[in-house]
C-alpha atoms as a PDB file:
ATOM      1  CA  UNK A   1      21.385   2.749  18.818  1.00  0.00           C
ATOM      2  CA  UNK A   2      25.063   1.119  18.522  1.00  0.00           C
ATOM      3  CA  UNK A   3      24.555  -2.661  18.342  1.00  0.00           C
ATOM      4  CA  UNK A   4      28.132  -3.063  19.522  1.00  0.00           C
ATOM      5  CA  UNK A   5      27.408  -0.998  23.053  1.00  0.00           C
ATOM      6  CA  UNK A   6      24.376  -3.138  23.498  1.00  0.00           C
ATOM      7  CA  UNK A   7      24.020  -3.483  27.224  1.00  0.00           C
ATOM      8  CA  UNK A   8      24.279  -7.079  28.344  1.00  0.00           C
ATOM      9  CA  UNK A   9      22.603  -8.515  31.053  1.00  0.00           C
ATOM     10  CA  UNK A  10      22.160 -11.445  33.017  1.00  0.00           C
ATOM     11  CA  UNK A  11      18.785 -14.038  31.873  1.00  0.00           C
ATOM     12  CA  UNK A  12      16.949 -12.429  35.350  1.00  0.00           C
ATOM     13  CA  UNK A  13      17.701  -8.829  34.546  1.00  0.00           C
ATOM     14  CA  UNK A  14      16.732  -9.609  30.471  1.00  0.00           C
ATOM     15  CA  UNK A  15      13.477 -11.325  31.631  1.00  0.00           C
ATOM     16  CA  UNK A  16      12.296  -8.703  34.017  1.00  0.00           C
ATOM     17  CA  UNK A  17      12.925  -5.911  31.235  1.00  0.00           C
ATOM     18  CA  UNK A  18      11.101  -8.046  28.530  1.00  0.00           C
ATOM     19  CA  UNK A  19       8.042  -8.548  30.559  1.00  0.00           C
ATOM     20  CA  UNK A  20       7.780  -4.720  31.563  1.00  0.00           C
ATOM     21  CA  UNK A  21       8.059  -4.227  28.279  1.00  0.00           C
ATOM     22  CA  UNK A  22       5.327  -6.905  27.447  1.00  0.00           C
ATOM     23  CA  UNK A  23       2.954  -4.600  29.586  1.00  0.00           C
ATOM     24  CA  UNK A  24       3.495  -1.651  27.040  1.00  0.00           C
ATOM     25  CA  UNK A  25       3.443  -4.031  24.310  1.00  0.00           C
ATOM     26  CA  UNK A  26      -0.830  -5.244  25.544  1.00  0.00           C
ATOM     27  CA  UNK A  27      -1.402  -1.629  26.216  1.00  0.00           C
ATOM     28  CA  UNK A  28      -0.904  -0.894  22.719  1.00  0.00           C
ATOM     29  CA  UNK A  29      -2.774  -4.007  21.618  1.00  0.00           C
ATOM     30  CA  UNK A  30      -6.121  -3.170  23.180  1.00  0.00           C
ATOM     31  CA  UNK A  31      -5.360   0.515  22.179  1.00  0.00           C
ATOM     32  CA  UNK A  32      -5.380  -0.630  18.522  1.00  0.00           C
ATOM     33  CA  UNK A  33      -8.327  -2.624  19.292  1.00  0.00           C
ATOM     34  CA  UNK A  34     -10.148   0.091  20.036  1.00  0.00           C
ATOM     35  CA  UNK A  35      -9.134   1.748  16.952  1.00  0.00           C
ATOM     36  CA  UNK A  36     -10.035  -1.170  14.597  1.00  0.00           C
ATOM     37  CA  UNK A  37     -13.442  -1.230  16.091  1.00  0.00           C
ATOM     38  CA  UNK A  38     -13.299   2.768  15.874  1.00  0.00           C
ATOM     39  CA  UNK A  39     -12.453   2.322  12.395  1.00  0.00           C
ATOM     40  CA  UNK A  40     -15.433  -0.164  11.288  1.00  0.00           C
ATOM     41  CA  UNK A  41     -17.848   2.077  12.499  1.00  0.00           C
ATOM     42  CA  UNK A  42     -16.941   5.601  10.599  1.00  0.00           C
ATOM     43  CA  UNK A  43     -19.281   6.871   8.216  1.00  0.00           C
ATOM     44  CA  UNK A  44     -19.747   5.610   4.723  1.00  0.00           C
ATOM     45  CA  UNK A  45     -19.838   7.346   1.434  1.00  0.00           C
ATOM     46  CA  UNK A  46     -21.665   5.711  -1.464  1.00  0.00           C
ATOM     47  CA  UNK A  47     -19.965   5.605  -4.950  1.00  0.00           C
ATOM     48  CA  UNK A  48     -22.522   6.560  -7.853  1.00  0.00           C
ATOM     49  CA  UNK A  49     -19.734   7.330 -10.522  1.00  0.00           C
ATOM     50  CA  UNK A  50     -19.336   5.013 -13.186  1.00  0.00           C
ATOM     51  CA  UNK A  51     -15.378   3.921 -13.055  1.00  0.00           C
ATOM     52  CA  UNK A  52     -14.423   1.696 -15.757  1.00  0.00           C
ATOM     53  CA  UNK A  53     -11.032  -0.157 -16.186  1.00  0.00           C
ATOM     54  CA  UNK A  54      -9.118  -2.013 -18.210  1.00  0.00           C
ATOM     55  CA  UNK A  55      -8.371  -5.803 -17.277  1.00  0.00           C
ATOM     56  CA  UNK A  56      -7.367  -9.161 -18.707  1.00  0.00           C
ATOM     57  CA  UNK A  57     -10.861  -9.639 -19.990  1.00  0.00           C
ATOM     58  CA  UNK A  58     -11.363  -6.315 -21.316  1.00  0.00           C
ATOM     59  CA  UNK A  59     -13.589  -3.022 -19.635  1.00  0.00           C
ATOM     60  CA  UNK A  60     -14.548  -4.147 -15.621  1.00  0.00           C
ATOM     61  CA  UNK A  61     -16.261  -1.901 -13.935  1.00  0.00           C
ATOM     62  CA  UNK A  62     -16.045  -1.059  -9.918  1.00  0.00           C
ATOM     63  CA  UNK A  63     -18.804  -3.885  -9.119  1.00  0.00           C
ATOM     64  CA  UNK A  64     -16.791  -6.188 -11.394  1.00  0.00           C
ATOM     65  CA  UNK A  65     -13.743  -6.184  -8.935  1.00  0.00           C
ATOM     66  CA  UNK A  66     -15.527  -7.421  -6.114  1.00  0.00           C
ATOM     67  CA  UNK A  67     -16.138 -10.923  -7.853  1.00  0.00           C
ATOM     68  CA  UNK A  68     -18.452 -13.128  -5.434  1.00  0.00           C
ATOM     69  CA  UNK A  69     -17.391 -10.845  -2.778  1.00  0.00           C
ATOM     70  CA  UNK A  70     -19.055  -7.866  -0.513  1.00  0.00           C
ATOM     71  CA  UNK A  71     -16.109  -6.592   0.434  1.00  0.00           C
ATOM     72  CA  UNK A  72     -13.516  -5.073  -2.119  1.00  0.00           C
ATOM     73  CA  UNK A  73     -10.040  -3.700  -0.775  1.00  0.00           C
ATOM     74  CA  UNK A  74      -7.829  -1.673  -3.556  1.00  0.00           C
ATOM     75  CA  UNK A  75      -3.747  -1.263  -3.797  1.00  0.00           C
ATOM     76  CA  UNK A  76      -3.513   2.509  -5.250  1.00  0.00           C
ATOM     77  CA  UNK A  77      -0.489   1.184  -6.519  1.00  0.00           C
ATOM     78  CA  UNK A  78       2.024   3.795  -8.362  1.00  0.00           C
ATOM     79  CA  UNK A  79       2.514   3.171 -11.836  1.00  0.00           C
ATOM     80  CA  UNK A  80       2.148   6.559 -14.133  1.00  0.00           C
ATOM     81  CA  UNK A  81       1.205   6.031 -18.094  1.00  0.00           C
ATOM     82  CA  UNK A  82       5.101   6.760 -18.702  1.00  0.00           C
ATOM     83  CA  UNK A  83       7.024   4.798 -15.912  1.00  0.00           C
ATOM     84  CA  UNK A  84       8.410   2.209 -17.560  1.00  0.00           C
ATOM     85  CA  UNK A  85       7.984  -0.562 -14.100  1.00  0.00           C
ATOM     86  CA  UNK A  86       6.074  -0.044 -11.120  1.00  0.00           C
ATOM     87  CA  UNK A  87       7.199   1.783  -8.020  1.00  0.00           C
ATOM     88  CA  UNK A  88       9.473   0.011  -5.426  1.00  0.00           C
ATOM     89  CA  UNK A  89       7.574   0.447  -2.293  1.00  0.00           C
ATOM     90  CA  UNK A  90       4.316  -0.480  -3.881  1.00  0.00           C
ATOM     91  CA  UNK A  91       5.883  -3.732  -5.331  1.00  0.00           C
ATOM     92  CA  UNK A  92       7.448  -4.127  -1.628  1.00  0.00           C
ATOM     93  CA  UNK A  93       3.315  -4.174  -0.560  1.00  0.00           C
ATOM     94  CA  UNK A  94       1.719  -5.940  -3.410  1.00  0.00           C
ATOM     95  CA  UNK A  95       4.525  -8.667  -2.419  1.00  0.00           C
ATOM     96  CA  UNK A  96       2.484  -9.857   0.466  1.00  0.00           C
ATOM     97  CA  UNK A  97      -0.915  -9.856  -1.369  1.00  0.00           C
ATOM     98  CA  UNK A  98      -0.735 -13.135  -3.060  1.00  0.00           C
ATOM     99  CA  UNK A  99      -0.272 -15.258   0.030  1.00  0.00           C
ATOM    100  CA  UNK A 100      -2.736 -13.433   1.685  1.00  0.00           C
ATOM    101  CA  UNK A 101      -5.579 -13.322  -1.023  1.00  0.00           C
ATOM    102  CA  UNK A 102      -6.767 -17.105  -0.715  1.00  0.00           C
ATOM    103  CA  UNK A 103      -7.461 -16.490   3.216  1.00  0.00           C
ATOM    104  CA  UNK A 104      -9.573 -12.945   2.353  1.00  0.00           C
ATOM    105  CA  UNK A 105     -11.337 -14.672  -0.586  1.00  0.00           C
ATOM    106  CA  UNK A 106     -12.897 -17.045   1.718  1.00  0.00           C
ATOM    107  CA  UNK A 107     -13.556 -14.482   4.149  1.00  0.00           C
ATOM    108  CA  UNK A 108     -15.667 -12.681   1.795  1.00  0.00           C
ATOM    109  CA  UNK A 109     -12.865  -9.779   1.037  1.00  0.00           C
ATOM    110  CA  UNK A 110     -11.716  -9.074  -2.846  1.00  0.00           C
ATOM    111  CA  UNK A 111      -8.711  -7.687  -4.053  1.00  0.00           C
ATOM    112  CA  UNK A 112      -7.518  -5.205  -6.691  1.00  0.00           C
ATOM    113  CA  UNK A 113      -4.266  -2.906  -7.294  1.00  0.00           C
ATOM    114  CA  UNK A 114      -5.164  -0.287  -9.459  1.00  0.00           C
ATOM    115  CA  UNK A 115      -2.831   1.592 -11.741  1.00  0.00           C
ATOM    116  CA  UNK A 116      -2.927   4.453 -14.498  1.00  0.00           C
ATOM    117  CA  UNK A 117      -0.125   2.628 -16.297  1.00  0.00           C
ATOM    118  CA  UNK A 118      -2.007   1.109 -19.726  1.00  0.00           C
ATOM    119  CA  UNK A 119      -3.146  -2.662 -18.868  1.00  0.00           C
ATOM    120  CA  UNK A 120      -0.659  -3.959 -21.256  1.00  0.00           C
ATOM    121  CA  UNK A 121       2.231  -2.517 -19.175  1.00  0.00           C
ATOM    122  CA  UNK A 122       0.661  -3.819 -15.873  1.00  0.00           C
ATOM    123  CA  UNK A 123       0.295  -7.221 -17.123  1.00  0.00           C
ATOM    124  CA  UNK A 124       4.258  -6.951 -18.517  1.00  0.00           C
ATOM    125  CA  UNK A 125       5.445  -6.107 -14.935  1.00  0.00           C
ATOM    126  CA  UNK A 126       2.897  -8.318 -12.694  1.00  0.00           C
ATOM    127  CA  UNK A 127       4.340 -11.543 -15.129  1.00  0.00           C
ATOM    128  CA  UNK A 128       7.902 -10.417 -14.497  1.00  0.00           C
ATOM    129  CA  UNK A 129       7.290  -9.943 -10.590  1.00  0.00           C
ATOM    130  CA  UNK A 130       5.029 -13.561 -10.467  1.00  0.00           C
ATOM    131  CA  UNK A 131       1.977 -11.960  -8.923  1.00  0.00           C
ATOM    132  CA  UNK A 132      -1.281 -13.359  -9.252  1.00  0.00           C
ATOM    133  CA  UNK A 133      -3.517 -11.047  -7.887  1.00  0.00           C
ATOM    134  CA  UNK A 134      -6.010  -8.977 -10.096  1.00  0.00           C
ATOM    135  CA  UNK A 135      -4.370  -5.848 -11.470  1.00  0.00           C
ATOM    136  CA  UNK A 136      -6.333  -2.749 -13.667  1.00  0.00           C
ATOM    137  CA  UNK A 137      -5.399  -0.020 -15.569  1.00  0.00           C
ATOM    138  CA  UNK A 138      -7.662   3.255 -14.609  1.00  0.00           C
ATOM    139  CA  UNK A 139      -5.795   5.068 -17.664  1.00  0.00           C
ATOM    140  CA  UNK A 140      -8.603   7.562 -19.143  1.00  0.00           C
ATOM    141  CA  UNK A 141     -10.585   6.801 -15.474  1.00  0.00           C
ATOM    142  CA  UNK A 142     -11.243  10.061 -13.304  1.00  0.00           C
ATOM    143  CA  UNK A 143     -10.486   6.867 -10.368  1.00  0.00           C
ATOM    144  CA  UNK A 144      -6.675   7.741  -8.928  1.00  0.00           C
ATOM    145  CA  UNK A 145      -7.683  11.406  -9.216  1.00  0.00           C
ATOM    146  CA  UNK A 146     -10.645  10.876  -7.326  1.00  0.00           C
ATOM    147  CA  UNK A 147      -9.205   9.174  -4.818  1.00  0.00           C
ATOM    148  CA  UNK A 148      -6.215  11.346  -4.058  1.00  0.00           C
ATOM    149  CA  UNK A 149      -3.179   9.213  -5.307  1.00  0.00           C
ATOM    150  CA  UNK A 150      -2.683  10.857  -8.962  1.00  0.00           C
ATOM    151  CA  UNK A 151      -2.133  14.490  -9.423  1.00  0.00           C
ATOM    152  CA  UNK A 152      -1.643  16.091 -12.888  1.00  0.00           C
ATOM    153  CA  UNK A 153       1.668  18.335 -13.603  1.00  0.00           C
ATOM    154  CA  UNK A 154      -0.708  21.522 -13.362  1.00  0.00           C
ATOM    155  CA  UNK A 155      -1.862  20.347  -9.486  1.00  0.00           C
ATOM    156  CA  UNK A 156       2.088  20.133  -8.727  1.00  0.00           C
ATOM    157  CA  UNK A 157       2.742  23.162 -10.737  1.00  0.00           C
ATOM    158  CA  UNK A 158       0.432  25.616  -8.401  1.00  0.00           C
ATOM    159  CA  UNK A 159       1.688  24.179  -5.280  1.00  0.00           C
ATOM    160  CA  UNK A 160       0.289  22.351  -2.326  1.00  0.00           C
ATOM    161  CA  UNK A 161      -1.953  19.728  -3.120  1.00  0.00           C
ATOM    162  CA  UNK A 162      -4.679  17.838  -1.098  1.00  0.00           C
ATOM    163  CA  UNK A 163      -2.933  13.787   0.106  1.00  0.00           C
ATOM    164  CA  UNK A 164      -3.291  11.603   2.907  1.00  0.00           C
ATOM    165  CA  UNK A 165      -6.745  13.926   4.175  1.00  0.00           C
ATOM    166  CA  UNK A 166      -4.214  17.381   4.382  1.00  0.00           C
ATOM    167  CA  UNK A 167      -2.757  19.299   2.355  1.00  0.00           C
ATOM    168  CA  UNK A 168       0.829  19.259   1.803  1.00  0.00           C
ATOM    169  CA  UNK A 169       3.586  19.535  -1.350  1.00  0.00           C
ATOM    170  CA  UNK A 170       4.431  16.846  -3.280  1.00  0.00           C
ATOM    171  CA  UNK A 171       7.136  15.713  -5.900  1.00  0.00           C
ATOM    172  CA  UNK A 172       5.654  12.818  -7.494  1.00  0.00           C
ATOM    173  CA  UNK A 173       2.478  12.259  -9.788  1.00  0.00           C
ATOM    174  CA  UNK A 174       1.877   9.287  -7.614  1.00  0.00           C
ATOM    175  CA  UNK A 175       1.265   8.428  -4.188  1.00  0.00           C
ATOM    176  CA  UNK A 176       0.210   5.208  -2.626  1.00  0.00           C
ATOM    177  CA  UNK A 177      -2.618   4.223  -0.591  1.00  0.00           C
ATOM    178  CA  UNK A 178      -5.247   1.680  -0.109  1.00  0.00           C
ATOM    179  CA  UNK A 179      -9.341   1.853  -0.320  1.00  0.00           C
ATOM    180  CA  UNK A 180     -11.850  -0.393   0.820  1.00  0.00           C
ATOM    181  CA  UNK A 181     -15.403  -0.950  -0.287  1.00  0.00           C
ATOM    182  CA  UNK A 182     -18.751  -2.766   0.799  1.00  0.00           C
ATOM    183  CA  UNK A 183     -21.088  -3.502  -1.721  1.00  0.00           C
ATOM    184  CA  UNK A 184     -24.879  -4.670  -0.450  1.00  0.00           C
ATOM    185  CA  UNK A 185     -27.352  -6.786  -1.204  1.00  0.00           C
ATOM    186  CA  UNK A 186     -28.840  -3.810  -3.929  1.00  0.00           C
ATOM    187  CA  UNK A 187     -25.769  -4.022  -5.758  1.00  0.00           C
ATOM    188  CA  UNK A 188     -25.162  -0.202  -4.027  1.00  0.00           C
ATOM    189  CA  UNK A 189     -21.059   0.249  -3.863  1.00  0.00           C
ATOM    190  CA  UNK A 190     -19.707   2.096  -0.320  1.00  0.00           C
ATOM    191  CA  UNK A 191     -16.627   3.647   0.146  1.00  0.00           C
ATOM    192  CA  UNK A 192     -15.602   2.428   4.009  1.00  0.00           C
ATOM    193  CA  UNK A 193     -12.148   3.430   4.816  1.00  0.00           C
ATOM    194  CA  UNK A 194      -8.739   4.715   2.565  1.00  0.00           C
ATOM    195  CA  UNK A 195      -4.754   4.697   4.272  1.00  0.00           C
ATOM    196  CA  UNK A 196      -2.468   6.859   2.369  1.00  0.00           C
ATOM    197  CA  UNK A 197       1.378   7.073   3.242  1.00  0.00           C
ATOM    198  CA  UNK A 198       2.401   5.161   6.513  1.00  0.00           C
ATOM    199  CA  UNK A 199      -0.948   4.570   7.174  1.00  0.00           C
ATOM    200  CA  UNK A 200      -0.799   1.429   4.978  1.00  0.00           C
ATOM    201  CA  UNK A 201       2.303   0.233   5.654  1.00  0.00           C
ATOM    202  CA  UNK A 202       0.909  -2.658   8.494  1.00  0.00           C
ATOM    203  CA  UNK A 203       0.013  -4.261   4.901  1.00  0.00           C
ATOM    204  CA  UNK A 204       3.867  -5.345   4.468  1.00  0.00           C
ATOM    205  CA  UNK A 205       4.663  -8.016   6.387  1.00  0.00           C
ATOM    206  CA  UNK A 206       8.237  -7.867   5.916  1.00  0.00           C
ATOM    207  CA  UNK A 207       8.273  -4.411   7.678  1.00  0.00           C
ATOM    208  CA  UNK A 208       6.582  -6.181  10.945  1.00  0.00           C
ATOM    209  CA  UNK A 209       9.854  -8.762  11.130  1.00  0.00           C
ATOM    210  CA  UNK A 210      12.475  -6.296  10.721  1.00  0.00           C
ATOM    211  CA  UNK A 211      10.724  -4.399  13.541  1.00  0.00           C
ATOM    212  CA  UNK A 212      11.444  -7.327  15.613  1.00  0.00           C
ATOM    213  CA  UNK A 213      14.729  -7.697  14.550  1.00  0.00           C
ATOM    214  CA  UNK A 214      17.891  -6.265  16.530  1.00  0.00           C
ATOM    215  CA  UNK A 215      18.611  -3.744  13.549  1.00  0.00           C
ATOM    216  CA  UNK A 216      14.974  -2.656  13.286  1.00  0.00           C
ATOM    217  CA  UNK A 217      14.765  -1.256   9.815  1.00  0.00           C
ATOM    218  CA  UNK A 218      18.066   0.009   9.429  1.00  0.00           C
ATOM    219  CA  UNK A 219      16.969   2.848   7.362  1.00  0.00           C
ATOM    220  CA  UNK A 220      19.688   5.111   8.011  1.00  0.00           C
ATOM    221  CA  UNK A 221      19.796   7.404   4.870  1.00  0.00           C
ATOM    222  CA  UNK A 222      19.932   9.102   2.509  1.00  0.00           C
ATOM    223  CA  UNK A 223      16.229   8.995   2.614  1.00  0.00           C
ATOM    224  CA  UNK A 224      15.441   7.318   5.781  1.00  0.00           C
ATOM    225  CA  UNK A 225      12.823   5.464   4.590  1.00  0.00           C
ATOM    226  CA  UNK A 226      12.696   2.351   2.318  1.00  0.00           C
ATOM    227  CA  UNK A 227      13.922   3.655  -0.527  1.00  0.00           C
ATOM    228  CA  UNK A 228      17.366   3.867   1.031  1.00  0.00           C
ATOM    229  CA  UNK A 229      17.151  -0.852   0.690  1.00  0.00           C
ATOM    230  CA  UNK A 230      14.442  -2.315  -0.762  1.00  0.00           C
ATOM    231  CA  UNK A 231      14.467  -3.330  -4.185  1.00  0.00           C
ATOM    232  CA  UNK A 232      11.938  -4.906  -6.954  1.00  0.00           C
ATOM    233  CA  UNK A 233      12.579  -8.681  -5.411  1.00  0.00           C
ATOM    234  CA  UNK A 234      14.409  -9.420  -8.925  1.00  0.00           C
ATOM    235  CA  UNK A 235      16.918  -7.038  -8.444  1.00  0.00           C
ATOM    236  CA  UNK A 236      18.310  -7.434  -5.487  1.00  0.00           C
ATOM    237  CA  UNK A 237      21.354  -9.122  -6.816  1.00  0.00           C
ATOM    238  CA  UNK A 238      22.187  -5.140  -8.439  1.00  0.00           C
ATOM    239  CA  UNK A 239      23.835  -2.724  -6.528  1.00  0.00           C
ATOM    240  CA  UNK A 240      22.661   0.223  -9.335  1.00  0.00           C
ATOM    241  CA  UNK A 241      20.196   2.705  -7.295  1.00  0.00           C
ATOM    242  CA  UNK A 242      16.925   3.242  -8.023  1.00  0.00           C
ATOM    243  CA  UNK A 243      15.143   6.387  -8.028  1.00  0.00           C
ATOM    244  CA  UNK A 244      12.148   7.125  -5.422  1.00  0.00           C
ATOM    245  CA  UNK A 245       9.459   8.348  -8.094  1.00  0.00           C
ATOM    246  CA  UNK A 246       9.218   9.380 -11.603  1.00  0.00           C
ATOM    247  CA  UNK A 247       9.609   7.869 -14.549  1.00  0.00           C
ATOM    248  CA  UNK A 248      11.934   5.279 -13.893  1.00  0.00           C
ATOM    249  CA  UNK A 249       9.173   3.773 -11.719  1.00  0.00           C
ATOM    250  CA  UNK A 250       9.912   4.104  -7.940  1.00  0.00           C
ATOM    251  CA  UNK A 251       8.215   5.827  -5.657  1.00  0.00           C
ATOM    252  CA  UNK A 252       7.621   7.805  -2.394  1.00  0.00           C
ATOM    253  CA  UNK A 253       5.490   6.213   0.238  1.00  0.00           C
END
């Protein structure tokens, strides 16, 4: 769409065309209200394997991220052993977490991101990037590979690997996504729901003001996606590019 050949119209003609479009716009919301409540009531899977990470305190285990909590939600957040920062898009996510956690905390909802990346490493980049939010390493943890967001060079190697509940080719070792778990009054852990990909990206606020916004995204290439602007939010004074996965530390969502 050409901003410049925008069609102008009088306030009438701009009112009438907003509130048709207002009738799409409740369609979809009950639509995704459906699918929310569709969502809660899939089929659990209970977690018996004993995942241990590395934290601030030392080894936590699964039960240790939820805290106080019943509910645990988890950033697969892209960070290999040898990147030497975390990826782009993932730090574009994990940007809206900190703001958000002190509402889910008191709504009975933890938080964790979860990275391969050694613990010392996450803690270097979460203190550059001024995030609060619990971070672990899963380094020597079957965890990413379990979930489907880490794949070793000998997956990629034979081809078509199984992400985002398909299978499909990849280029990257990483892949984002997010997991949520309920943990009961027996101390039994329950895998609820995981987003991979796009699935996820409702998570970044940002995303949900530029949609609003005249130029929408404005992701017009190379890659068409959000590697073509966004930036670690203390770089954005650079004009160097980044790369979308690897070992330099971005990533493809």
């Amino acid at each position: 769409m050409c901003i410049m050949k925008h069609p102008i119209v009088s306030e009438s003609e701009w009112f009438a065309a907003r509130r048709h479009h207002l009738l799409r716009e409740k369609d979809l919301l009950r639509q995704l209200d459906e699918l929310r409540q569709q969502r809660r009531e899939l089929p659990w899977v209970r977690v018996t394997k004993p995942y241990v990470f590395t934290g601030p305190k030392g080894e936590e285990t699964l039960a240790d991220l939820f805290g106080e909590c019943s509910q645990l939600i988890i950033q697969h957040f892209m960070f290999a052993p040898d990147w030497v920062e975390g990826c782009v898009g993932c730090s574009f996510q994990a940007d809206h977490v900190d703001s958000s956690f002190v509402h889910l905390r008191h709504h009975d909802v933890a938080f964790a991101a979860v990275s391969r990346a050694p613990y010392v490493k996450i803690d270097a980049f979460r203190r550059r990037m001024g995030w609060q939010f619990h971070w672990v390493s899963s380094q020597g943890s079957d965890f990413n590979f379990d979930f489907g967001v880490s794949f070793t060079a000998e997956d990629l190697a034979r081809g078509a690997v199984s992400y985002n509940f398909e299978t499909r080719e990849l280029d990257s070792e990483e892949m984002p996504g997010v997991s949520v778990f309920y943990r009961d009054e027996t101390g039994a852990i329950f895998r609820t729901y995981s987003a991979y990909g796009r699935s996820a990206e409702h998570l970044t606020g940002a995303y949900n003001y530029l949609d609003m916004a005249p130029k929408g995204r404005n992701e017009t290439g190379p890659a068409f996606d959000l590697t073509d602007w966004v930036r670690h939010h203390d770089r954005y004074e650079s004009t160097a590019p980044h790369s979308r996965c690897g070992r330099r530390g971005s990533g493809e969502r």
